[in-house]
PDB file of N, CA and C in Angstrom:
ATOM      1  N   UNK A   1      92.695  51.396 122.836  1.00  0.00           N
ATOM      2  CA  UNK A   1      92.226  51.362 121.462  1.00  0.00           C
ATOM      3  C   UNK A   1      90.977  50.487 121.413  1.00  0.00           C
ATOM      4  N   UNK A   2      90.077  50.988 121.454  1.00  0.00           N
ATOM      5  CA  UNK A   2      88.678  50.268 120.802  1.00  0.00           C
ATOM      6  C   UNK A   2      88.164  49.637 119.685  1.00  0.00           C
ATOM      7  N   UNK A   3      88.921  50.348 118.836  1.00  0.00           N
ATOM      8  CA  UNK A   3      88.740  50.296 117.231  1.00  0.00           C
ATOM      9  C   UNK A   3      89.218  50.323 116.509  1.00  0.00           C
ATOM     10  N   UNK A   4      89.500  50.192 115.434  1.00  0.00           N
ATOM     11  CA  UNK A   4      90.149  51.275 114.453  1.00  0.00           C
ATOM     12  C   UNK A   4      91.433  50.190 113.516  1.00  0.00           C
ATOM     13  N   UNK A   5      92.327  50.622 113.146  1.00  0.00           N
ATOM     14  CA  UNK A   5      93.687  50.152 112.928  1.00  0.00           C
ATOM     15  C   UNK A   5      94.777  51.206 112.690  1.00  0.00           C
ATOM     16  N   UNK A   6      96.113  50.495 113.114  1.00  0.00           N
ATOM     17  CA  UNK A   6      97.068  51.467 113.093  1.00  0.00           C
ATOM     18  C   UNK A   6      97.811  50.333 112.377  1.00  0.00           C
ATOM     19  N   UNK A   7      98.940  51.001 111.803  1.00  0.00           N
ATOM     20  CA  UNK A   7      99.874  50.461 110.621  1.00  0.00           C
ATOM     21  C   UNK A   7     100.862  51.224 110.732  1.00  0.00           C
ATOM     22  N   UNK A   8     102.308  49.859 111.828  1.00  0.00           N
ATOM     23  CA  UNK A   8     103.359  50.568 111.629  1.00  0.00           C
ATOM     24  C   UNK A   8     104.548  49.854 111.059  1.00  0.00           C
ATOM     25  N   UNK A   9     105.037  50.465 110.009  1.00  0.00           N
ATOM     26  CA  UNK A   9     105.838  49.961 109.201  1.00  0.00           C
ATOM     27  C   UNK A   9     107.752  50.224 109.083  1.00  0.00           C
ATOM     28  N   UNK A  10     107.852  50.818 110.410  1.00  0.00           N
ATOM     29  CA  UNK A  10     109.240  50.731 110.970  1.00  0.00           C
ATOM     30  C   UNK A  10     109.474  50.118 112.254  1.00  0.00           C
ATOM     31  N   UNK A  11     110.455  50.522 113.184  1.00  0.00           N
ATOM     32  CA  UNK A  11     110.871  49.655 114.445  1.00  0.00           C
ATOM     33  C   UNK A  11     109.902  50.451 115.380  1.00  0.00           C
ATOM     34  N   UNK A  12     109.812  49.530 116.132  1.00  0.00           N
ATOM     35  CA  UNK A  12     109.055  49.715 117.459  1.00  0.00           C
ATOM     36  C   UNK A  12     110.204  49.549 118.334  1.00  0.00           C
ATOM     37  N   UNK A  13     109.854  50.053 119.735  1.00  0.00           N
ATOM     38  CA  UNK A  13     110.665  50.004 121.210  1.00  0.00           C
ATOM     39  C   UNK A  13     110.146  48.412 121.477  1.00  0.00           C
ATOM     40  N   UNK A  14     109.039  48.645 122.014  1.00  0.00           N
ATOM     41  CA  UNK A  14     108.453  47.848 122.615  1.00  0.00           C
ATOM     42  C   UNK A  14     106.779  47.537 121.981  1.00  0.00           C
ATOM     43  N   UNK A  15     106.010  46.411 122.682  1.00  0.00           N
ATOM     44  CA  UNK A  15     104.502  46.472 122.515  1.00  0.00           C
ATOM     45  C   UNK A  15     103.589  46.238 124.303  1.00  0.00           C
ATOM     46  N   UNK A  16     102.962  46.694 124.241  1.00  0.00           N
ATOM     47  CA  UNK A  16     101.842  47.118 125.411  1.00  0.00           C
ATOM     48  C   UNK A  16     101.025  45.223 125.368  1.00  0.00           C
ATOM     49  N   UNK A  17     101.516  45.055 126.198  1.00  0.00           N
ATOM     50  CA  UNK A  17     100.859  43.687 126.755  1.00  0.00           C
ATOM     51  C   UNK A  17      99.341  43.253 126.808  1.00  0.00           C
ATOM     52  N   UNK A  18      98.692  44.403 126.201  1.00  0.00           N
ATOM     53  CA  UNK A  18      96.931  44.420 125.998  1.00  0.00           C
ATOM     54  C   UNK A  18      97.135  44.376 124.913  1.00  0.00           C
ATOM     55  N   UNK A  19      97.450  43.741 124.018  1.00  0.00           N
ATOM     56  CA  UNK A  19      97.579  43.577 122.362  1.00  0.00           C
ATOM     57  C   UNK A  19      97.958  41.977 122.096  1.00  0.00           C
ATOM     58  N   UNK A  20      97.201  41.276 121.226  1.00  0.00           N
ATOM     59  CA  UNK A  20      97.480  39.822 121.478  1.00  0.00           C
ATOM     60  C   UNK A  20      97.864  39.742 120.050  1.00  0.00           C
ATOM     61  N   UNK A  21      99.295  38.670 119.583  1.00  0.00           N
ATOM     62  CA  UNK A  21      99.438  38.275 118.395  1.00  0.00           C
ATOM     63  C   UNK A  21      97.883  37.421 117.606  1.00  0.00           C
ATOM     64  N   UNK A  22      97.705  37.875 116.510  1.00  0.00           N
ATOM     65  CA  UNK A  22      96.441  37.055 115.950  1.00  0.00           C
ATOM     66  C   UNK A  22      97.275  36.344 114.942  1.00  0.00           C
ATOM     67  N   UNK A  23      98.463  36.986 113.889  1.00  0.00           N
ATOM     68  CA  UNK A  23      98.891  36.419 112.442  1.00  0.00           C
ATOM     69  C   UNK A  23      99.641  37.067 112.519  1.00  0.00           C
ATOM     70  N   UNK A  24     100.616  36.549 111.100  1.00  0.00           N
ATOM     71  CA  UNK A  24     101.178  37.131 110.023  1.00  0.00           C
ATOM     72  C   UNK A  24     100.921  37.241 109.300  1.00  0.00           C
ATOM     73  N   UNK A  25     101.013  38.513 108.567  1.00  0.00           N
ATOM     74  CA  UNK A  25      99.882  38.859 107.100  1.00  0.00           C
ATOM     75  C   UNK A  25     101.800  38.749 105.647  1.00  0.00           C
ATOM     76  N   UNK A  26     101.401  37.988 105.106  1.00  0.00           N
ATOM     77  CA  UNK A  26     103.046  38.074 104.046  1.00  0.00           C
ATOM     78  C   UNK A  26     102.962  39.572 103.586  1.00  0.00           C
ATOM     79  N   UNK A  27     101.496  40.593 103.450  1.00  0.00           N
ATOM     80  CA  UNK A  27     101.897  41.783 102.777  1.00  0.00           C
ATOM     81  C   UNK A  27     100.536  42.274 103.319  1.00  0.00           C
ATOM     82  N   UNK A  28     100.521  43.567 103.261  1.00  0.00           N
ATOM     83  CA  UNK A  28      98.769  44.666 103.506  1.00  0.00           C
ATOM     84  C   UNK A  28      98.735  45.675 102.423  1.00  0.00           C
ATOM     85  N   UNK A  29      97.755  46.109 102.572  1.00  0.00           N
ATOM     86  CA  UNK A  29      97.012  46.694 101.743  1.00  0.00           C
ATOM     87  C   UNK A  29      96.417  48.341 102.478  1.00  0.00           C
ATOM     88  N   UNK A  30      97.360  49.349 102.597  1.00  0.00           N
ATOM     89  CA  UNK A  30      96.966  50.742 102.788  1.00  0.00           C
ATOM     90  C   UNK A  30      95.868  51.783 102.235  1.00  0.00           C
ATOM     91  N   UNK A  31      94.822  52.115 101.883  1.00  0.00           N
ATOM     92  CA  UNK A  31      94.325  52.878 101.426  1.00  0.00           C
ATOM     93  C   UNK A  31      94.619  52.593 100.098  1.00  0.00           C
ATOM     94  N   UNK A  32      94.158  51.006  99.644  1.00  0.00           N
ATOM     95  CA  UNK A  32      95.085  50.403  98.326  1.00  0.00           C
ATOM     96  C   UNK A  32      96.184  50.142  97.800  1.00  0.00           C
ATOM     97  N   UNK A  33      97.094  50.880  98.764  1.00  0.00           N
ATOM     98  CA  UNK A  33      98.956  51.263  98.550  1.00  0.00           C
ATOM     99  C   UNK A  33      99.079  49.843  99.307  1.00  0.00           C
ATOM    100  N   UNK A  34      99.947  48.748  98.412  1.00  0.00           N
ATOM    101  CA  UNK A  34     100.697  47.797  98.503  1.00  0.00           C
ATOM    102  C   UNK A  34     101.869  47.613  99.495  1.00  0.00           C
ATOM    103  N   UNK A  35     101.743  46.983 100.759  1.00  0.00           N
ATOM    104  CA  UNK A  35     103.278  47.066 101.563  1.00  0.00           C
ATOM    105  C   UNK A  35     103.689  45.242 101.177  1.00  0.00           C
ATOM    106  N   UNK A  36     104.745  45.445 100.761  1.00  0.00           N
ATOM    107  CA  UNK A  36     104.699  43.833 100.076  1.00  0.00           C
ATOM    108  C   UNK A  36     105.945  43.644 101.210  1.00  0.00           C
ATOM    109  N   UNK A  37     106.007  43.597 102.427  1.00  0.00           N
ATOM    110  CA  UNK A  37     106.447  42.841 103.536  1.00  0.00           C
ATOM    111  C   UNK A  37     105.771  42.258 104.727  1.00  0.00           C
ATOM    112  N   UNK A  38     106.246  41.439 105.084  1.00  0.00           N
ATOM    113  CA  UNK A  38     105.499  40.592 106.558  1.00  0.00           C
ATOM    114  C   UNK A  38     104.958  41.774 107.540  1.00  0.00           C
ATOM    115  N   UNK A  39     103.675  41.656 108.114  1.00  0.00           N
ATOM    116  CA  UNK A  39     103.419  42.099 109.057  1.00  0.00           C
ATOM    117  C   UNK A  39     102.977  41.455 110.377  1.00  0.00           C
ATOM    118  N   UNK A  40     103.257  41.671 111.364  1.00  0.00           N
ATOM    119  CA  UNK A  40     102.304  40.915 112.262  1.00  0.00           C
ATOM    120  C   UNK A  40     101.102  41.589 112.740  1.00  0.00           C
ATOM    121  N   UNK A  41     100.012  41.194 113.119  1.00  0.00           N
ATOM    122  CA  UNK A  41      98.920  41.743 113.508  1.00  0.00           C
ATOM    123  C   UNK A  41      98.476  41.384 114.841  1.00  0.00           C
ATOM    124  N   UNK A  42      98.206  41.980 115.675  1.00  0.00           N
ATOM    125  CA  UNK A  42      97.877  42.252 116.493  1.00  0.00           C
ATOM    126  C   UNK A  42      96.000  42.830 117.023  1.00  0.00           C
ATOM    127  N   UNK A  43      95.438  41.930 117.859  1.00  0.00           N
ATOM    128  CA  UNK A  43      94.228  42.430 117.957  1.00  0.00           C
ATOM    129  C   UNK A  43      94.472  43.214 119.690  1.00  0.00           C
ATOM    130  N   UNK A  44      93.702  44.147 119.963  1.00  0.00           N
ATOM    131  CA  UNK A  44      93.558  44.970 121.526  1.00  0.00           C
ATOM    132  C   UNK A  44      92.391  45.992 121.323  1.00  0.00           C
ATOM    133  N   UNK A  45      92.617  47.300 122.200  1.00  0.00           N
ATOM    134  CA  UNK A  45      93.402  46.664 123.401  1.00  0.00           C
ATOM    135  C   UNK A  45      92.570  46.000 124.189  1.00  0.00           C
ATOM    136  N   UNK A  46      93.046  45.163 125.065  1.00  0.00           N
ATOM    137  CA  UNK A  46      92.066  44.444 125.694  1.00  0.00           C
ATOM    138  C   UNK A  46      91.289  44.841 127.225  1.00  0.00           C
ATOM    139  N   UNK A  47      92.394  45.314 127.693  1.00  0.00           N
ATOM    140  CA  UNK A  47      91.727  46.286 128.853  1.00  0.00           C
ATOM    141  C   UNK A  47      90.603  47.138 128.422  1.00  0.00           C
ATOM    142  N   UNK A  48      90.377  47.520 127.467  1.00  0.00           N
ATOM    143  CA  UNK A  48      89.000  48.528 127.085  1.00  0.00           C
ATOM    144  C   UNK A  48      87.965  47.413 125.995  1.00  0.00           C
ATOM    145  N   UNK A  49      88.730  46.393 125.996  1.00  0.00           N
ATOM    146  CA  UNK A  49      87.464  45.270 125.419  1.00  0.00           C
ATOM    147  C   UNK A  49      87.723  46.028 124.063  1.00  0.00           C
ATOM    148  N   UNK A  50      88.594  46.161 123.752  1.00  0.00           N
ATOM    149  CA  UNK A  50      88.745  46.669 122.340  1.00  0.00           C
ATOM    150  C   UNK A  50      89.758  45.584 121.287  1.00  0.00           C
ATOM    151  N   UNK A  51      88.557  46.011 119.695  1.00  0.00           N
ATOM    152  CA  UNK A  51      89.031  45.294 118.337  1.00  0.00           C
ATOM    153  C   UNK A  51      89.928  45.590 117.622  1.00  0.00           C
ATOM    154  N   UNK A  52      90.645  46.754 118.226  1.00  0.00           N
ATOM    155  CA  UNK A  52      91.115  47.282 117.175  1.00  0.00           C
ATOM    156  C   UNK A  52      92.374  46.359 116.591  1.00  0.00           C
ATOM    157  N   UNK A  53      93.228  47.237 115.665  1.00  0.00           N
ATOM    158  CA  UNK A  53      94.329  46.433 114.718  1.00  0.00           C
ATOM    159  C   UNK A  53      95.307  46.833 114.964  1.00  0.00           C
ATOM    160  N   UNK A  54      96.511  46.619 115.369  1.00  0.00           N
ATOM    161  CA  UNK A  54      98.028  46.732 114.978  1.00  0.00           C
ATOM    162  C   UNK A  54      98.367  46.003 114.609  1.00  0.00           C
ATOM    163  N   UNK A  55      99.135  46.765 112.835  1.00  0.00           N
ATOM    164  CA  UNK A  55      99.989  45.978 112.201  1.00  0.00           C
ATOM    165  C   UNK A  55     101.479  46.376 111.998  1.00  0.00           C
ATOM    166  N   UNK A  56     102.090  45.721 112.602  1.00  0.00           N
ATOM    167  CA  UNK A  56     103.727  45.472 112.949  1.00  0.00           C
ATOM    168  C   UNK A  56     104.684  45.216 112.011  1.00  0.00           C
ATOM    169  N   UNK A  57     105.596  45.780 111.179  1.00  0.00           N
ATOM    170  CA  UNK A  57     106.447  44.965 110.727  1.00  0.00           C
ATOM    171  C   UNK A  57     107.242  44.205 110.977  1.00  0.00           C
ATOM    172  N   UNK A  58     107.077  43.376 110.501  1.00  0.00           N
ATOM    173  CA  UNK A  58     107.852  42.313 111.021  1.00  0.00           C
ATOM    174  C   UNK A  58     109.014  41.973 111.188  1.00  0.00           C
ATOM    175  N   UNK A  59     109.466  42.481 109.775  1.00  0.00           N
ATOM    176  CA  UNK A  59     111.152  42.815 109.263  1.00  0.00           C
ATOM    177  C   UNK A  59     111.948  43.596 110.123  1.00  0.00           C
ATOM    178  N   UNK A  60     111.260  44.742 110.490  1.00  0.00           N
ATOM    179  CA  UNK A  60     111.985  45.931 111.298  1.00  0.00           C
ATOM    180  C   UNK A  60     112.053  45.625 112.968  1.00  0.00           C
ATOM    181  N   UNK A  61     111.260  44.442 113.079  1.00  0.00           N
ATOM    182  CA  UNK A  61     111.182  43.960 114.552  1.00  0.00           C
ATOM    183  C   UNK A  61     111.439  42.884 114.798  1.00  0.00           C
ATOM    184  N   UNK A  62     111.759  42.331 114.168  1.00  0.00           N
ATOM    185  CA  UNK A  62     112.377  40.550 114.255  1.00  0.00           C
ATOM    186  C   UNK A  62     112.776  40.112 115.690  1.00  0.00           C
ATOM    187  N   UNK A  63     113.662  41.140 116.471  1.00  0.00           N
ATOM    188  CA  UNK A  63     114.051  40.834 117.615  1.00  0.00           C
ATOM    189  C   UNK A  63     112.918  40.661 118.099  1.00  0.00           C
ATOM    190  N   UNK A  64     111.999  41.711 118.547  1.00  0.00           N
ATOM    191  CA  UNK A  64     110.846  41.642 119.314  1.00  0.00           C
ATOM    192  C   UNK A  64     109.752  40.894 119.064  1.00  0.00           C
ATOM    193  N   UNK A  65     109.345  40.651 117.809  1.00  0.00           N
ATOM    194  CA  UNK A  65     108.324  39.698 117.226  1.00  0.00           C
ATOM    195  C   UNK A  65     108.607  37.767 117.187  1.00  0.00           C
ATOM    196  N   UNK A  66     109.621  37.558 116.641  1.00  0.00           N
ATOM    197  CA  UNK A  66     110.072  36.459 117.020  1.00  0.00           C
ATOM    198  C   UNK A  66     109.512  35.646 117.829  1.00  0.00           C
ATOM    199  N   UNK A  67     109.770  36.119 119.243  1.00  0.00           N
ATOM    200  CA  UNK A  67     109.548  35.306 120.545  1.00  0.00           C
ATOM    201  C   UNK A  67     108.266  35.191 121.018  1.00  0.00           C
ATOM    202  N   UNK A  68     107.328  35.604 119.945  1.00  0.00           N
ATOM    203  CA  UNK A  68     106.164  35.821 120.272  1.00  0.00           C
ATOM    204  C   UNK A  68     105.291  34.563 119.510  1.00  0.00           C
ATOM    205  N   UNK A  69     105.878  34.302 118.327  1.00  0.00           N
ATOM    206  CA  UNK A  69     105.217  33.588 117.271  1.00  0.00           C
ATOM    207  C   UNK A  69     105.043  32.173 117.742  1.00  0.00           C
ATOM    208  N   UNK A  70     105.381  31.304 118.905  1.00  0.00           N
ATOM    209  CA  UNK A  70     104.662  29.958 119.182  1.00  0.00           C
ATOM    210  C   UNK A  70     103.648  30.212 119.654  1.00  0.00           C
ATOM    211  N   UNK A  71     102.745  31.347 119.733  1.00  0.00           N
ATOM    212  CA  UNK A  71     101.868  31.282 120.095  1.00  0.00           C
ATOM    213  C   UNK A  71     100.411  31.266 118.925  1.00  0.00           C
ATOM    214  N   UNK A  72     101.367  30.977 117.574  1.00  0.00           N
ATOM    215  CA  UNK A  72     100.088  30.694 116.082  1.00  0.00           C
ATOM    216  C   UNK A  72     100.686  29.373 115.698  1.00  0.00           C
ATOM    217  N   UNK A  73     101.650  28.816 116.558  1.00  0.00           N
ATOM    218  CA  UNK A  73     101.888  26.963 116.457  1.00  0.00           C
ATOM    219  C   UNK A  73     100.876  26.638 116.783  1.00  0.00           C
ATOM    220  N   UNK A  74     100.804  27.146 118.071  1.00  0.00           N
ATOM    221  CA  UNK A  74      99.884  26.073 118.786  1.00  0.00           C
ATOM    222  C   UNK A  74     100.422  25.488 120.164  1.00  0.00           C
ATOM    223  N   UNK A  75     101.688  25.683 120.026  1.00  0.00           N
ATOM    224  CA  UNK A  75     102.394  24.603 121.394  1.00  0.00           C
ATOM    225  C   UNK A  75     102.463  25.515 122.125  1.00  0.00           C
TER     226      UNK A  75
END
Protein backbone atom coordinates (compact mmCIF):
# COMPACT_ATOMS: atom_id res chain seq x y z
CA UNK A 1 0.00 0.00 0.00
CA UNK A 2 1.49 3.31 -1.03
CA UNK A 3 -1.32 5.41 -0.39
CA UNK A 4 -4.53 5.74 0.11
CA UNK A 5 -6.68 4.58 3.30
CA UNK A 6 -8.59 1.61 4.14
CA UNK A 7 -11.22 1.49 6.98
CA UNK A 8 -11.95 -1.61 8.70
CA UNK A 9 -14.60 -1.67 11.03
CA UNK A 10 -15.02 -5.43 12.04
CA UNK A 11 -12.50 -8.28 13.22
CA UNK A 12 -9.43 -8.85 11.61
CA UNK A 13 -7.32 -12.36 11.64
CA UNK A 14 -4.29 -10.85 11.87
CA UNK A 15 -2.06 -7.49 10.74
CA UNK A 16 1.01 -7.61 8.20
CA UNK A 17 4.07 -6.46 10.16
CA UNK A 18 4.79 -3.50 7.46
CA UNK A 19 2.09 -1.45 9.14
CA UNK A 20 3.20 0.54 12.26
CA UNK A 21 0.71 1.60 15.15
CA UNK A 22 0.64 5.64 14.85
CA UNK A 23 -2.82 6.27 17.37
CA UNK A 24 -5.99 5.86 18.53
CA UNK A 25 -8.53 7.90 16.91
CA UNK A 26 -11.87 7.80 19.88
CA UNK A 27 -14.10 8.01 16.47
CA UNK A 28 -13.57 8.72 12.25
CA UNK A 29 -15.15 10.27 9.92
CA UNK A 30 -16.21 8.18 6.47
CA UNK A 31 -17.16 10.08 3.48
CA UNK A 32 -18.73 12.33 6.45
CA UNK A 33 -20.59 9.15 7.92
CA UNK A 34 -19.73 9.23 11.71
CA UNK A 35 -18.10 5.82 13.23
CA UNK A 36 -18.34 6.91 16.89
CA UNK A 37 -15.93 3.95 18.08
CA UNK A 38 -12.13 3.63 18.82
CA UNK A 39 -10.01 3.03 15.99
CA UNK A 40 -6.50 2.31 15.74
CA UNK A 41 -4.49 3.64 12.93
CA UNK A 42 -1.97 2.38 11.40
CA UNK A 43 0.62 4.00 8.93
CA UNK A 44 2.48 1.38 5.88
CA UNK A 45 3.21 -0.27 4.10
CA UNK A 46 6.59 0.11 4.72
CA UNK A 47 8.33 -2.25 2.50
CA UNK A 48 7.05 -0.08 -0.55
CA UNK A 49 7.93 3.22 1.48
CA UNK A 50 4.35 3.66 1.63
CA UNK A 51 1.76 6.38 3.60
CA UNK A 52 -0.95 4.88 3.39
CA UNK A 53 -3.82 4.41 6.34
CA UNK A 54 -5.31 1.54 8.16
CA UNK A 55 -7.94 2.11 10.37
CA UNK A 56 -8.70 -0.79 12.77
CA UNK A 57 -11.33 -1.18 15.12
CA UNK A 58 -10.45 -1.37 18.00
CA UNK A 59 -13.45 -2.82 19.78
CA UNK A 60 -13.67 -5.79 17.40
CA UNK A 61 -9.88 -6.46 17.95
CA UNK A 62 -9.02 -5.87 21.43
CA UNK A 63 -7.25 -9.19 21.56
CA UNK A 64 -4.96 -8.25 18.79
CA UNK A 65 -4.61 -4.49 19.28
CA UNK A 66 -3.99 -4.40 22.91
CA UNK A 67 -0.49 -5.74 22.92
CA UNK A 68 0.48 -3.38 20.63
CA UNK A 69 -0.41 -0.07 22.41
CA UNK A 70 3.01 0.51 24.67
CA UNK A 71 4.28 1.44 21.86
CA UNK A 72 2.19 5.34 22.02
CA UNK A 73 3.47 5.22 25.97
CA UNK A 74 6.54 5.55 25.14
CA UNK A 75 8.19 2.74 27.29
Amino acid sequence: MAGGRIVIGGAVKSLLPSFYLDSIAPSIKVKKIPFDKPFAIFIGDVTVLGRGFLQVSYEDNKDLLEPLTYVLSGE
